[in-house]
Protein backbone atom coordinates (compact mmCIF):
# COMPACT_ATOMS: atom_id res chain seq x y z
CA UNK A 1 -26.29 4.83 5.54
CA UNK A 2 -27.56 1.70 4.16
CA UNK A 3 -27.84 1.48 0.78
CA UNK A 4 -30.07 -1.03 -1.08
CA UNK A 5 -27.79 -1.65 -4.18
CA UNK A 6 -24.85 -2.93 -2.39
CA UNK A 7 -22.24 -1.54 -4.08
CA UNK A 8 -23.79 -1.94 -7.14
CA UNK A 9 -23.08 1.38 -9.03
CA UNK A 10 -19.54 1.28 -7.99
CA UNK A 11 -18.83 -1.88 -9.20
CA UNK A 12 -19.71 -1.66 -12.68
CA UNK A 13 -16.88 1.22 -12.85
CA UNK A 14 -14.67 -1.96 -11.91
CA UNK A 15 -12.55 -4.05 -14.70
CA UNK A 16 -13.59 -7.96 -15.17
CA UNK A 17 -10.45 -8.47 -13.25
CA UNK A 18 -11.05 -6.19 -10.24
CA UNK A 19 -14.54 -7.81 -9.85
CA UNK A 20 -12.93 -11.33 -10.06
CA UNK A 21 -10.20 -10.37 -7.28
CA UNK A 22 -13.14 -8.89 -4.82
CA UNK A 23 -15.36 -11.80 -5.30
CA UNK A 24 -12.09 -14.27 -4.86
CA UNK A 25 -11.99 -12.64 -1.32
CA UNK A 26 -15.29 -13.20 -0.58
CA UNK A 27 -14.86 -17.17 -1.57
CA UNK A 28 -12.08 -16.82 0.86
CA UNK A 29 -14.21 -15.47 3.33
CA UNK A 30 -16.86 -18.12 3.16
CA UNK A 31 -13.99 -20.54 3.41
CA UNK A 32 -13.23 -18.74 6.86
CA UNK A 33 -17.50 -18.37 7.88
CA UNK A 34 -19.17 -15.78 6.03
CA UNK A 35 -22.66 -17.42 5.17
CA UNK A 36 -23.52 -18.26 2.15
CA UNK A 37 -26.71 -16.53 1.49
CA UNK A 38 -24.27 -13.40 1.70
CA UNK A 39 -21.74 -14.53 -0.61
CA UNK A 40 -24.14 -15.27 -3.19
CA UNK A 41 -26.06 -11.58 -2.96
CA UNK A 42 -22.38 -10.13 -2.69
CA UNK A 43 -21.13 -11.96 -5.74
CA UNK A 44 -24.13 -10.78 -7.99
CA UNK A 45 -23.97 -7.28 -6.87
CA UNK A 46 -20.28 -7.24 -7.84
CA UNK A 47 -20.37 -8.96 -11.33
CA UNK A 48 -23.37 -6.96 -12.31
CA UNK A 49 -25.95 -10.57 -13.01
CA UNK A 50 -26.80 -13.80 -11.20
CA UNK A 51 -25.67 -15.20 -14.52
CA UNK A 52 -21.73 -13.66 -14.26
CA UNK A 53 -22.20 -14.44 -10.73
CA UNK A 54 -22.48 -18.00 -11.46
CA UNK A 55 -19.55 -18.30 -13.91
CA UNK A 56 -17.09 -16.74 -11.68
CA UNK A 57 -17.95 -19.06 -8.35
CA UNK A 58 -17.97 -21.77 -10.67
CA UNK A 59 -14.43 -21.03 -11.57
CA UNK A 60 -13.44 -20.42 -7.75
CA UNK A 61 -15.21 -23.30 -6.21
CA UNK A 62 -14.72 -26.95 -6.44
CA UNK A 63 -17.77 -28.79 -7.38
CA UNK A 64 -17.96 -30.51 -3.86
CA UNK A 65 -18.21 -26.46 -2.05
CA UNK A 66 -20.74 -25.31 -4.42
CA UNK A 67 -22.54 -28.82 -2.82
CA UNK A 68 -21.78 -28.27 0.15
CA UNK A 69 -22.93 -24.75 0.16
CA UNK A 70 -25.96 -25.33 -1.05
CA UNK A 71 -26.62 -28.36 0.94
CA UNK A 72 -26.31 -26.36 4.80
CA UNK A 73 -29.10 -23.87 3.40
CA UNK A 74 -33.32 -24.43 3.59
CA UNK A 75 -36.11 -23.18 2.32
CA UNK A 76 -35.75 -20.21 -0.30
CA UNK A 77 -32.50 -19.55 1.03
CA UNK A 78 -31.87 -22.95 -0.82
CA UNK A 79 -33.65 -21.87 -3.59
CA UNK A 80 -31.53 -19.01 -4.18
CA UNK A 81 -27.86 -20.51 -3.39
CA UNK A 82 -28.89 -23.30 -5.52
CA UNK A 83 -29.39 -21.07 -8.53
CA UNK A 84 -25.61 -19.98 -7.68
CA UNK A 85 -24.33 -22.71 -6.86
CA UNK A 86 -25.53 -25.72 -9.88
């Protein structure tokens, strides 16, 4: 079953910490090829805003990533990742 929140419900039951470790594996993952697009929605879902979201990859990614990133994407794709990834 699919569900539309991604996770969402269960992660706020998680500690700052926990949702800083599972979102550290997903900058790992995009290291090793998970797109972007998915990393940012992921992210979000687990911190509980776009705005937490933000802080946190800005803490795990180096400046020239979050460019990078946001550079491979088009579009409102780009849109979005950019309002990650600035």
């Amino acid at each position: 079953m699919l569900h539309a929140d991604l996770g969402a419900s269960l992660y706020k039951t998680w500690s700052a910490e926990q949702q800083r470790d599972e979102i550290a594996k997903l900058v790992e993952g995009y290291r090793a090829g998970l797109p972007v697009l998915i990393l940012c929605r992921m992210t979000e879902a687990i911190a509980g805003s776009r705005k937490r979201a933000r802080e946190i990859l800005h803490e795990l990614m180096t400046p020239e990533e979050r460019q990078e990133a946001a550079g491979r994407e088009t579009g409102e794709a780009r849109a979005l990742v950019l309002d990650f990834l600035r």
